[in-house]
PDB file of N, CA and C in Angstrom:
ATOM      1  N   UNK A   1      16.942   8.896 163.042  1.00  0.00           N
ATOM      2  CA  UNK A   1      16.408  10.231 163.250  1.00  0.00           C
ATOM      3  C   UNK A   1      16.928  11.128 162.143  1.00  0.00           C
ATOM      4  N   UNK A   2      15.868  11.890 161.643  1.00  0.00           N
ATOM      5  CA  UNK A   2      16.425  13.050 160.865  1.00  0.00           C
ATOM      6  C   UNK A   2      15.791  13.884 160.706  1.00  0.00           C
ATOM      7  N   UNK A   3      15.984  14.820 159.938  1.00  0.00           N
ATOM      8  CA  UNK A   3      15.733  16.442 160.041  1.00  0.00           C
ATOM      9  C   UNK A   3      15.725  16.892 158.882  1.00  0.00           C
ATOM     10  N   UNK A   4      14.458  17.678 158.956  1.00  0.00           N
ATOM     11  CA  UNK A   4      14.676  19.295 157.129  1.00  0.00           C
ATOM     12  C   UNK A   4      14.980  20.120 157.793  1.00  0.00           C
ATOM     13  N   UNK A   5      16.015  20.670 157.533  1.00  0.00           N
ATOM     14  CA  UNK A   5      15.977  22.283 157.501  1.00  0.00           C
ATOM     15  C   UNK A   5      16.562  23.366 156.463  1.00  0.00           C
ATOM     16  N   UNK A   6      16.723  24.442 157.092  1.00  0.00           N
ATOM     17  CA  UNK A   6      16.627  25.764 155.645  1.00  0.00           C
ATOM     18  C   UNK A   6      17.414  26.612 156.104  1.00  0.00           C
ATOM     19  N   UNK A   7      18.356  26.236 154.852  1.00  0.00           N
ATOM     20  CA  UNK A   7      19.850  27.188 154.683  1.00  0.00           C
ATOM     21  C   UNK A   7      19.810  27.886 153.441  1.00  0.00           C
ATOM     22  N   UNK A   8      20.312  28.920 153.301  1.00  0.00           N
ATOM     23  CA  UNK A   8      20.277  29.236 152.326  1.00  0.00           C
ATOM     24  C   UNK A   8      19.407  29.664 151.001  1.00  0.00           C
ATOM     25  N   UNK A   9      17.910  29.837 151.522  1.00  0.00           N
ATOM     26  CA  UNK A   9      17.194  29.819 150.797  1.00  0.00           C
ATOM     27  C   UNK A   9      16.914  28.380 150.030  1.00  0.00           C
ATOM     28  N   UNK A  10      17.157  27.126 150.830  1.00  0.00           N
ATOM     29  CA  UNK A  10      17.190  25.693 150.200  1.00  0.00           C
ATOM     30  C   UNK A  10      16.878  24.683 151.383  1.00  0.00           C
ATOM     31  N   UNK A  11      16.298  23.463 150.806  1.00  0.00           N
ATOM     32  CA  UNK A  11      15.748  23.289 152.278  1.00  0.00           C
ATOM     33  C   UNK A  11      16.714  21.634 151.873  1.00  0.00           C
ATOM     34  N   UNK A  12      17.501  20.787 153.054  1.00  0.00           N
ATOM     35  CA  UNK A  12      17.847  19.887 152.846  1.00  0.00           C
ATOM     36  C   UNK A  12      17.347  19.121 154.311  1.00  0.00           C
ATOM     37  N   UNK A  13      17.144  17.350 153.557  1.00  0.00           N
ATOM     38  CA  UNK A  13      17.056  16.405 154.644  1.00  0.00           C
ATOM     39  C   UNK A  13      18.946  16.035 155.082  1.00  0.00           C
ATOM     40  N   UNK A  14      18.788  15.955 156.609  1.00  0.00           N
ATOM     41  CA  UNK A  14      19.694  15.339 157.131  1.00  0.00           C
ATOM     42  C   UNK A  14      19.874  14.798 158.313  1.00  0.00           C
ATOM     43  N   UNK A  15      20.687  14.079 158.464  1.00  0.00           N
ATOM     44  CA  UNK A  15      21.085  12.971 159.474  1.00  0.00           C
ATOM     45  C   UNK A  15      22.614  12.986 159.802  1.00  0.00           C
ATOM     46  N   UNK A  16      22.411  12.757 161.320  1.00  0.00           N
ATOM     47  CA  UNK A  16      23.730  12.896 162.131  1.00  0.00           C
ATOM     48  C   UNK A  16      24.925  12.002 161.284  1.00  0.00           C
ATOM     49  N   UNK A  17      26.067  12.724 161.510  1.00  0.00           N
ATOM     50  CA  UNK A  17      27.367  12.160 160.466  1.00  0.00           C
ATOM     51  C   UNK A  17      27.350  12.103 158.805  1.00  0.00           C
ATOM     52  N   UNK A  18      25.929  13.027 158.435  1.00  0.00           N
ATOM     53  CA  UNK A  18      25.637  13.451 157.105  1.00  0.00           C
ATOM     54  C   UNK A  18      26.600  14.832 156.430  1.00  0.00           C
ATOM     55  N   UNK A  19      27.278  14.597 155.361  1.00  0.00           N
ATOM     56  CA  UNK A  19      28.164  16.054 154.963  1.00  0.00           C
ATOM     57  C   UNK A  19      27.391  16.033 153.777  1.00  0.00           C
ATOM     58  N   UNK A  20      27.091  17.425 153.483  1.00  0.00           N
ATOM     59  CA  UNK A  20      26.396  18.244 152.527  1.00  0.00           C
ATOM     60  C   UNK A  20      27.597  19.518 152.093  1.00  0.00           C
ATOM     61  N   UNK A  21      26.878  20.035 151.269  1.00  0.00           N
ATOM     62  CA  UNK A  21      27.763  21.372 150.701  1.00  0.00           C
ATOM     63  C   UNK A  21      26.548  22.341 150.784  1.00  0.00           C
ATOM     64  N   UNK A  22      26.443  23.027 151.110  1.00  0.00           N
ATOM     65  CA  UNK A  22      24.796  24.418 151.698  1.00  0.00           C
ATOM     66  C   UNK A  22      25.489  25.650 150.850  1.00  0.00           C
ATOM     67  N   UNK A  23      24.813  26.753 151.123  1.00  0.00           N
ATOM     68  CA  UNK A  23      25.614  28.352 150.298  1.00  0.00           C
ATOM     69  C   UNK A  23      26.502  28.755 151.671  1.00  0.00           C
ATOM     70  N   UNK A  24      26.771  29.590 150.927  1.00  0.00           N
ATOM     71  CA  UNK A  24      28.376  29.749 151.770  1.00  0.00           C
ATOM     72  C   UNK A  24      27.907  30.205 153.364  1.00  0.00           C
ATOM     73  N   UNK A  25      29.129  29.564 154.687  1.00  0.00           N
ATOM     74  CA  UNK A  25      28.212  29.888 155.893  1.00  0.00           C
ATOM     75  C   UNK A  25      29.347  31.091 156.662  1.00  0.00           C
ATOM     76  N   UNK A  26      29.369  31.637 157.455  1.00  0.00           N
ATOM     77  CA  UNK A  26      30.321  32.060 158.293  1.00  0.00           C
ATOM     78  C   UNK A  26      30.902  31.370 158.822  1.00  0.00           C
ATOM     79  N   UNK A  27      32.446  31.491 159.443  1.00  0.00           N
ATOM     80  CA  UNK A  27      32.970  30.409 160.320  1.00  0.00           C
ATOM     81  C   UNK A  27      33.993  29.696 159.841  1.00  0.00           C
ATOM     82  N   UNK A  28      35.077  29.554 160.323  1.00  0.00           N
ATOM     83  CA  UNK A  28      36.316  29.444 160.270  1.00  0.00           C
ATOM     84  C   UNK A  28      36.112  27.712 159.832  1.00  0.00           C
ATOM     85  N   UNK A  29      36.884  27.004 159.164  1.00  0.00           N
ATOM     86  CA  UNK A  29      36.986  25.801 158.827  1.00  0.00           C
ATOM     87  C   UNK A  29      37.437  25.258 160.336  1.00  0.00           C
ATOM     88  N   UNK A  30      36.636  23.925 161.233  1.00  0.00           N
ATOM     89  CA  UNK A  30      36.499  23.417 162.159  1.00  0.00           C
ATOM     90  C   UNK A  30      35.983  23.981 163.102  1.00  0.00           C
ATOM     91  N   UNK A  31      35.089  24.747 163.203  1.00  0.00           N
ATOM     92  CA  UNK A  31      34.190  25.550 163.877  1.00  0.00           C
ATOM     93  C   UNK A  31      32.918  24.849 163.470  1.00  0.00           C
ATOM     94  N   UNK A  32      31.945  25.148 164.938  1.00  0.00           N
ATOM     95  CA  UNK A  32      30.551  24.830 164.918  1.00  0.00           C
ATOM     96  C   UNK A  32      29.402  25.641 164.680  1.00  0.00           C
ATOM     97  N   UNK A  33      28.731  25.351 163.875  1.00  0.00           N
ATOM     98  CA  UNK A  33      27.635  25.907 163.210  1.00  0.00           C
ATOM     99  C   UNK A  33      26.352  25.506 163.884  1.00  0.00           C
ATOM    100  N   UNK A  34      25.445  26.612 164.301  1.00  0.00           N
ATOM    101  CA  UNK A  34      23.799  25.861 164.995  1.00  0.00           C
ATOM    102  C   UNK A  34      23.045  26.352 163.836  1.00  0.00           C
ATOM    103  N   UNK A  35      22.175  25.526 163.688  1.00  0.00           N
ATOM    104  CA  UNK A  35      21.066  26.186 162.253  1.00  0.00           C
ATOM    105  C   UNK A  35      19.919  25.665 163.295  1.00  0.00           C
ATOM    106  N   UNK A  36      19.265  26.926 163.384  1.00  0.00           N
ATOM    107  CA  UNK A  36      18.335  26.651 163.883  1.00  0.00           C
ATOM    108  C   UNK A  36      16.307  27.357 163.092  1.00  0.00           C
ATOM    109  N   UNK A  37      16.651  26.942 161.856  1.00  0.00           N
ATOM    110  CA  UNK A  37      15.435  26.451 161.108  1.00  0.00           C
ATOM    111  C   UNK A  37      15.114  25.541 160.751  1.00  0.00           C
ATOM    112  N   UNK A  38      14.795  24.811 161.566  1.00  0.00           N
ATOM    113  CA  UNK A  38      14.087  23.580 161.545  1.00  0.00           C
ATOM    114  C   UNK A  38      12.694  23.158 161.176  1.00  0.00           C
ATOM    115  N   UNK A  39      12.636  22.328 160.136  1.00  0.00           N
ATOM    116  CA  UNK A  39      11.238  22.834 159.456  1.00  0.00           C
ATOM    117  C   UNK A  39      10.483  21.127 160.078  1.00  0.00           C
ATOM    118  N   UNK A  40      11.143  20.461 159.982  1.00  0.00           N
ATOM    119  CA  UNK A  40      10.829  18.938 160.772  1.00  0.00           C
ATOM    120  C   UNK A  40      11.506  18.030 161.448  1.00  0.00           C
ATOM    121  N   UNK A  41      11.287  17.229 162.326  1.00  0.00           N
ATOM    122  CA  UNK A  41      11.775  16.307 162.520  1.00  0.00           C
ATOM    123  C   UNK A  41      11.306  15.164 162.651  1.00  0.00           C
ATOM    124  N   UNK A  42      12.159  13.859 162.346  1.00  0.00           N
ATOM    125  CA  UNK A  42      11.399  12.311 162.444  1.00  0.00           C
ATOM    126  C   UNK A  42      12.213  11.269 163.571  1.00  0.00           C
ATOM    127  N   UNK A  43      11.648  10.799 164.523  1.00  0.00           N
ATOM    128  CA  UNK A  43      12.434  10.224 165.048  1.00  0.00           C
ATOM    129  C   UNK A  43      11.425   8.704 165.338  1.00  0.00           C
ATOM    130  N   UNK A  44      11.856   7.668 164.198  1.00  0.00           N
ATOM    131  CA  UNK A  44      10.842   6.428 164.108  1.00  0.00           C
ATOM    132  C   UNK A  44       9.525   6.660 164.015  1.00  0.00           C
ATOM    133  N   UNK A  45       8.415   6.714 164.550  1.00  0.00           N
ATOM    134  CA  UNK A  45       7.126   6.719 164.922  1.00  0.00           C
ATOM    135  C   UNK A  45       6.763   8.249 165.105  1.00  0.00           C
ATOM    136  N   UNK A  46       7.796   8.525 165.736  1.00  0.00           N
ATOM    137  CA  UNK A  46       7.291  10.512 166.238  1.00  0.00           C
ATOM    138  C   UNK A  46       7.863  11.090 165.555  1.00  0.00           C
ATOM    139  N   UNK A  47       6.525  12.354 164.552  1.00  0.00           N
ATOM    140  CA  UNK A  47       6.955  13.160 163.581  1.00  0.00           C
ATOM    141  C   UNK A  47       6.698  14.492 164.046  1.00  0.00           C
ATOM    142  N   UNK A  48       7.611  15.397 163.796  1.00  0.00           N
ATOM    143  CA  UNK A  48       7.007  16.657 164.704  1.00  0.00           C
ATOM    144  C   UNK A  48       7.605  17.617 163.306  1.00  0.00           C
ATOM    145  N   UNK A  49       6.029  18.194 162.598  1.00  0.00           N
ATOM    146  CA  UNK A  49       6.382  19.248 161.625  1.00  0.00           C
ATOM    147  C   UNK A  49       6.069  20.737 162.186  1.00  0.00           C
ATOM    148  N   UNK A  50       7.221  21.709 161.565  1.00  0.00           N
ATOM    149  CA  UNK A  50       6.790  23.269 162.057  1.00  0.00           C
ATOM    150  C   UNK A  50       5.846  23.803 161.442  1.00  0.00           C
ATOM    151  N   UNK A  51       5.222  24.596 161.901  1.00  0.00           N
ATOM    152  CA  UNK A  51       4.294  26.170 161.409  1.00  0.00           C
ATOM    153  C   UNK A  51       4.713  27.019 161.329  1.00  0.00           C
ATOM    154  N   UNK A  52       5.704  27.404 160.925  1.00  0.00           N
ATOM    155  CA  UNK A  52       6.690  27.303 160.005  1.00  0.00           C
ATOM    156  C   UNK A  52       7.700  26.195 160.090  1.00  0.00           C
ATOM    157  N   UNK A  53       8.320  26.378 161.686  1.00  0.00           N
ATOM    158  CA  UNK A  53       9.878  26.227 162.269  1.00  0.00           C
ATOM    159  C   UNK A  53       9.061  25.369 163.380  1.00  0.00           C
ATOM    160  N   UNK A  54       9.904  24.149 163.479  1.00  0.00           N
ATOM    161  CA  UNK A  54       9.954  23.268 164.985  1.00  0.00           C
ATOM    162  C   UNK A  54      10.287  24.041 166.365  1.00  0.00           C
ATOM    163  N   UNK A  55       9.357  24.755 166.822  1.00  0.00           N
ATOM    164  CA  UNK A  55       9.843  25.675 168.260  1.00  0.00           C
ATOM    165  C   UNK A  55      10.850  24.924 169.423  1.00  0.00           C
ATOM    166  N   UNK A  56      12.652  25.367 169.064  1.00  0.00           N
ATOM    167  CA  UNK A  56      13.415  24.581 170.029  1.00  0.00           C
ATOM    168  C   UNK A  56      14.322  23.873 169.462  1.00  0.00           C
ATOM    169  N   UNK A  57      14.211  23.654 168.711  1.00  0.00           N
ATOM    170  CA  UNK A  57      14.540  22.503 167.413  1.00  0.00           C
ATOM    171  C   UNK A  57      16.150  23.357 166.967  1.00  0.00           C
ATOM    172  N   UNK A  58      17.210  22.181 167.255  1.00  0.00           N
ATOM    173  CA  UNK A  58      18.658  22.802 166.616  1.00  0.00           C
ATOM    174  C   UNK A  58      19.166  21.609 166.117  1.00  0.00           C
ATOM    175  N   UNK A  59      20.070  22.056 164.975  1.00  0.00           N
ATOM    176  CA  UNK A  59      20.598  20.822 163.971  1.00  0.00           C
ATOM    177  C   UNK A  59      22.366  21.942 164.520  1.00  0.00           C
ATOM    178  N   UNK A  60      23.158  21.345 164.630  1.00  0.00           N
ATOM    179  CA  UNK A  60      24.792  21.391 165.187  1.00  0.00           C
ATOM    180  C   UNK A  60      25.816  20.599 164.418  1.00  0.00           C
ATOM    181  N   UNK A  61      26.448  21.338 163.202  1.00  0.00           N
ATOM    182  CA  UNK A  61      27.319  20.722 162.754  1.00  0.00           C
ATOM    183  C   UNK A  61      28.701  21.586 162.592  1.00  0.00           C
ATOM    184  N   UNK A  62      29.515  20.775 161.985  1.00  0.00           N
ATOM    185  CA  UNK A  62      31.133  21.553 161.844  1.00  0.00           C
ATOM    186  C   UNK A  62      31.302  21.556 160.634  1.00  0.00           C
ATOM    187  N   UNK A  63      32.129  22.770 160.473  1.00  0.00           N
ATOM    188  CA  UNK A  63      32.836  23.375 158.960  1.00  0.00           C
ATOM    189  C   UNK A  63      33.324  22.601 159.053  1.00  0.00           C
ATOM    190  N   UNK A  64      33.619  21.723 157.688  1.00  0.00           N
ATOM    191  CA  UNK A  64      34.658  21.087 157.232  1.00  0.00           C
ATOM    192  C   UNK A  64      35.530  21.899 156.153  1.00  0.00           C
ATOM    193  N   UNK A  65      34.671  22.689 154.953  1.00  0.00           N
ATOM    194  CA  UNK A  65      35.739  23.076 154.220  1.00  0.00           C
ATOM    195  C   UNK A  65      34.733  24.377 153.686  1.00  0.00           C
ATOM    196  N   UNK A  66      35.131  25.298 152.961  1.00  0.00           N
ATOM    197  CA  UNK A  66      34.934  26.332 151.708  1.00  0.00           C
ATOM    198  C   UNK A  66      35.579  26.029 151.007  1.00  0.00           C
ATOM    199  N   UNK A  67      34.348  26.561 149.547  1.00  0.00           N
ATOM    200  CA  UNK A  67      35.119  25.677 148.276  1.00  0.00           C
ATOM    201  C   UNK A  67      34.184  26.921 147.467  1.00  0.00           C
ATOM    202  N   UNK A  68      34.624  26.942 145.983  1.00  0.00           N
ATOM    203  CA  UNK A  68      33.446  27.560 144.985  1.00  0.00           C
ATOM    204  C   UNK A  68      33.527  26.434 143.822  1.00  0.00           C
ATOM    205  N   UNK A  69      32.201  26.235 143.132  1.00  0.00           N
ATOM    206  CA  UNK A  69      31.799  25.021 142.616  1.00  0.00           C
ATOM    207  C   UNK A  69      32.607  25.264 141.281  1.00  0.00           C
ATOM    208  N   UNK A  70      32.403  24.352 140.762  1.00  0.00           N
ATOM    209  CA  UNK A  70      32.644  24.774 138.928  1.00  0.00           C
ATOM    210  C   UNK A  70      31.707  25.646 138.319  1.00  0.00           C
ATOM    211  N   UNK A  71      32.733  26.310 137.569  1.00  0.00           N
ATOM    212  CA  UNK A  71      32.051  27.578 136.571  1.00  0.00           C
ATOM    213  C   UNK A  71      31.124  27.154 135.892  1.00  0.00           C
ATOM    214  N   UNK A  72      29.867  28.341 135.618  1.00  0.00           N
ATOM    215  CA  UNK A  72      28.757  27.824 134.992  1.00  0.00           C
ATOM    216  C   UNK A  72      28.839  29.083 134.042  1.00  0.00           C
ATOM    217  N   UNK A  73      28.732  28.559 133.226  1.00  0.00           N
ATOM    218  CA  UNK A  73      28.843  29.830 131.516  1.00  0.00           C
ATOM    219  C   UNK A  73      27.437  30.359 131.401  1.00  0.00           C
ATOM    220  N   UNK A  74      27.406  31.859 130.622  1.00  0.00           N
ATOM    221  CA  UNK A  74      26.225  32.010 130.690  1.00  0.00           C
ATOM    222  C   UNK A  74      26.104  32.712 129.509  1.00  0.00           C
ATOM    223  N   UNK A  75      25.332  32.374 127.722  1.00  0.00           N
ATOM    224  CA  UNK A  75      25.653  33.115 126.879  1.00  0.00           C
ATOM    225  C   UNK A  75      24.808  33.465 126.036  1.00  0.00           C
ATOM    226  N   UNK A  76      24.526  34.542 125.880  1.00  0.00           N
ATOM    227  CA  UNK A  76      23.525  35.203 125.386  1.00  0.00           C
ATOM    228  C   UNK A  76      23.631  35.957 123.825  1.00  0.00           C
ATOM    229  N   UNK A  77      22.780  35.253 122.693  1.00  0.00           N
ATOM    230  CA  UNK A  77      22.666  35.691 121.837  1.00  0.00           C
ATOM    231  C   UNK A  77      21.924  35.624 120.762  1.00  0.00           C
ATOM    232  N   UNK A  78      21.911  36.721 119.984  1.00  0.00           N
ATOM    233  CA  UNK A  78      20.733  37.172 119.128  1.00  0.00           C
ATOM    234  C   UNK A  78      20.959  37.023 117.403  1.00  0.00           C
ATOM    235  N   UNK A  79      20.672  36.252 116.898  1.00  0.00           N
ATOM    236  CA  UNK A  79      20.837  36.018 115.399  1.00  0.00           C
ATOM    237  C   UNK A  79      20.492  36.749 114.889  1.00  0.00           C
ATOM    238  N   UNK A  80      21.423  37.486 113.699  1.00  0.00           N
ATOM    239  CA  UNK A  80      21.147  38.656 112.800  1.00  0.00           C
ATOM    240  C   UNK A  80      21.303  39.668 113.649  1.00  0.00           C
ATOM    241  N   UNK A  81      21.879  40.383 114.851  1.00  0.00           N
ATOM    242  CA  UNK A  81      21.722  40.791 115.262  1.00  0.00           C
ATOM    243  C   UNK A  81      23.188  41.602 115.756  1.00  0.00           C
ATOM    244  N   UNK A  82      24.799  40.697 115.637  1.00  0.00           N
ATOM    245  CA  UNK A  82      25.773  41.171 115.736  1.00  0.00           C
ATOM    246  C   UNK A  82      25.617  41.577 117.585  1.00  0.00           C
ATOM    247  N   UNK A  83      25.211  40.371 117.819  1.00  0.00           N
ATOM    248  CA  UNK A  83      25.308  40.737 119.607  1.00  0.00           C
ATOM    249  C   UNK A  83      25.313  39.089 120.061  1.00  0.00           C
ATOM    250  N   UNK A  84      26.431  39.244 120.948  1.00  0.00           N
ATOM    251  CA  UNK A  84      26.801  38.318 121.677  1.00  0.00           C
ATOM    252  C   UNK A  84      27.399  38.245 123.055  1.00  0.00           C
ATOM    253  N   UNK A  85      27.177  37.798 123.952  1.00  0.00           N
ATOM    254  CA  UNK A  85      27.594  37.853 125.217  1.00  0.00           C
ATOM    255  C   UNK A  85      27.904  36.822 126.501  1.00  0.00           C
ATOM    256  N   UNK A  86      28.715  37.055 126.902  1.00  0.00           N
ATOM    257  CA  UNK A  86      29.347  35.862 127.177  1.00  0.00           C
ATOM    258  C   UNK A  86      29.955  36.254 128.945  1.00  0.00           C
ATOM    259  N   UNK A  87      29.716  35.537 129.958  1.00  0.00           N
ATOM    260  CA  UNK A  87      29.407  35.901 131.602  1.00  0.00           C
ATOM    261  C   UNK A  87      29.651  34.477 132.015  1.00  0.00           C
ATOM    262  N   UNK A  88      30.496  34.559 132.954  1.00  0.00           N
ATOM    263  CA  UNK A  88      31.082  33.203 134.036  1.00  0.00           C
ATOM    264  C   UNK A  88      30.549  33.519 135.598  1.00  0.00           C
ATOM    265  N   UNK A  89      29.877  32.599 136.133  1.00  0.00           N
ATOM    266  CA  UNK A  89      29.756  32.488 137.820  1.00  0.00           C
ATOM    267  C   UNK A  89      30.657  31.461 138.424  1.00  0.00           C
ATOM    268  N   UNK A  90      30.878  31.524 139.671  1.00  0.00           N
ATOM    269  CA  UNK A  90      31.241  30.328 140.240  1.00  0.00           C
ATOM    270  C   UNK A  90      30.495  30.827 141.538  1.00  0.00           C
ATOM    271  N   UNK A  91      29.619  29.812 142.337  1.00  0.00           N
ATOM    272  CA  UNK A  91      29.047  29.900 143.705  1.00  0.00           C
ATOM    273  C   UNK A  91      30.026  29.787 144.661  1.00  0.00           C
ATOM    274  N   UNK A  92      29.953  30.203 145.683  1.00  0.00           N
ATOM    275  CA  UNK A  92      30.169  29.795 147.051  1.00  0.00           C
ATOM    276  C   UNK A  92      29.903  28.912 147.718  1.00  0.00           C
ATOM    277  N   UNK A  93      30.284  27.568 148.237  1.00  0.00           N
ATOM    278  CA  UNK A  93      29.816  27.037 149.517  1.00  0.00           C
ATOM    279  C   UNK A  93      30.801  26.878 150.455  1.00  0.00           C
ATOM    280  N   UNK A  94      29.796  26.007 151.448  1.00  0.00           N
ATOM    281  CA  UNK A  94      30.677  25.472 152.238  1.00  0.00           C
ATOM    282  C   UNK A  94      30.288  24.060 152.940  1.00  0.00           C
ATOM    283  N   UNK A  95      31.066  22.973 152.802  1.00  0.00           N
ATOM    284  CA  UNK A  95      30.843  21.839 153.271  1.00  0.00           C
ATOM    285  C   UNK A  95      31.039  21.377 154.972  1.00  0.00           C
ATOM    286  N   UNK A  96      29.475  20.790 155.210  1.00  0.00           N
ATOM    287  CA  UNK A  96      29.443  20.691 156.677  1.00  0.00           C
ATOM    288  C   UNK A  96      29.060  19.247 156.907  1.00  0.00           C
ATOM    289  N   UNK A  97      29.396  19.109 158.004  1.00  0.00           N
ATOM    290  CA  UNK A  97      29.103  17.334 158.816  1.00  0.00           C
ATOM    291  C   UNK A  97      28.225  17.460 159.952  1.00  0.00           C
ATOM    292  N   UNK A  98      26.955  17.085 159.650  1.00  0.00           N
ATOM    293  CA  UNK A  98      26.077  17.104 160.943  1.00  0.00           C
ATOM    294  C   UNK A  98      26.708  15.965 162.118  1.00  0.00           C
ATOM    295  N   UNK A  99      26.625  17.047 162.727  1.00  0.00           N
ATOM    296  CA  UNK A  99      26.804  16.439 164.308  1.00  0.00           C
ATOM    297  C   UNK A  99      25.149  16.140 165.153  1.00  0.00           C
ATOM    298  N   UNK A 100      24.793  16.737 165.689  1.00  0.00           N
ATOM    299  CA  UNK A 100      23.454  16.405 166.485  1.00  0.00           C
ATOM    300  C   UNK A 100      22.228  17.207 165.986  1.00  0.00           C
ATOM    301  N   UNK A 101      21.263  16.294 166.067  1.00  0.00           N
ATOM    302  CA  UNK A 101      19.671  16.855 166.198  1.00  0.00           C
ATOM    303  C   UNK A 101      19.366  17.309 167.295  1.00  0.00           C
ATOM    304  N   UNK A 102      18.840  17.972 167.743  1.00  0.00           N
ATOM    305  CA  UNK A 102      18.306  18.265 169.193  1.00  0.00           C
ATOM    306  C   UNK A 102      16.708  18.572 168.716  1.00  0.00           C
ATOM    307  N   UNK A 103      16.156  17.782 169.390  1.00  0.00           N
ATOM    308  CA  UNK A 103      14.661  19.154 169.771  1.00  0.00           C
ATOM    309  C   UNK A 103      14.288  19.406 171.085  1.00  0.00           C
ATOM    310  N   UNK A 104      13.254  19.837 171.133  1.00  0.00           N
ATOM    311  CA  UNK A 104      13.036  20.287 172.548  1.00  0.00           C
ATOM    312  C   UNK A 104      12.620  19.480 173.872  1.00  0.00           C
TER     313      UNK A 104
END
């Protein structure tokens, strides 16, 4: 059995005892998380897709950790021009372990 759903403006497949890293969530490290945008589910033979969202449909997993990824450089410049510029990000996430699918 598994599941799409949409975190973060990102949509990932997953399956129970699956750890991912999503954008950063609320919630204390070992705390439970319900995401409940569920865009499909498959379970063998029975496929049940949303219009948008699966009506009922919850994916239940636990914080495992917050982390911010490696720095991504960002540098901007113009030849002949005596302009140069130079900007660092690092994202937010947070890594989770699906626990259960539910639908309705």
């Amino acid at each position: 059995m598994y599941a799409v759903i949409k975190t973060g403006g990102k949509q990932y497949k997953v399956e129970a005892g699956a750890r991912l890293k999503v954008e950063k969530l609320l919630g204390d490290v070992g705390s439970k998380v319900v995401i409940d945008k569920v865009l499909m589910i498959a379970d063998g033979e029975k496929t049940t897709i949303g219009a948008p969202l699966v009506a009922g449909a919850k994916v239940s997993a636990t914080v495992l950790s917050h982390g911010r990824a490696d720095k991504v450089m960002i540098f901007k410049f113009r030849r002949r021009k005596h302009y140069r510029k130079t900007q660092g990000h690092r994202q937010s996430f947070t890594e989770i372990q699906i626990d259960t699918i539910a639908a309705k």
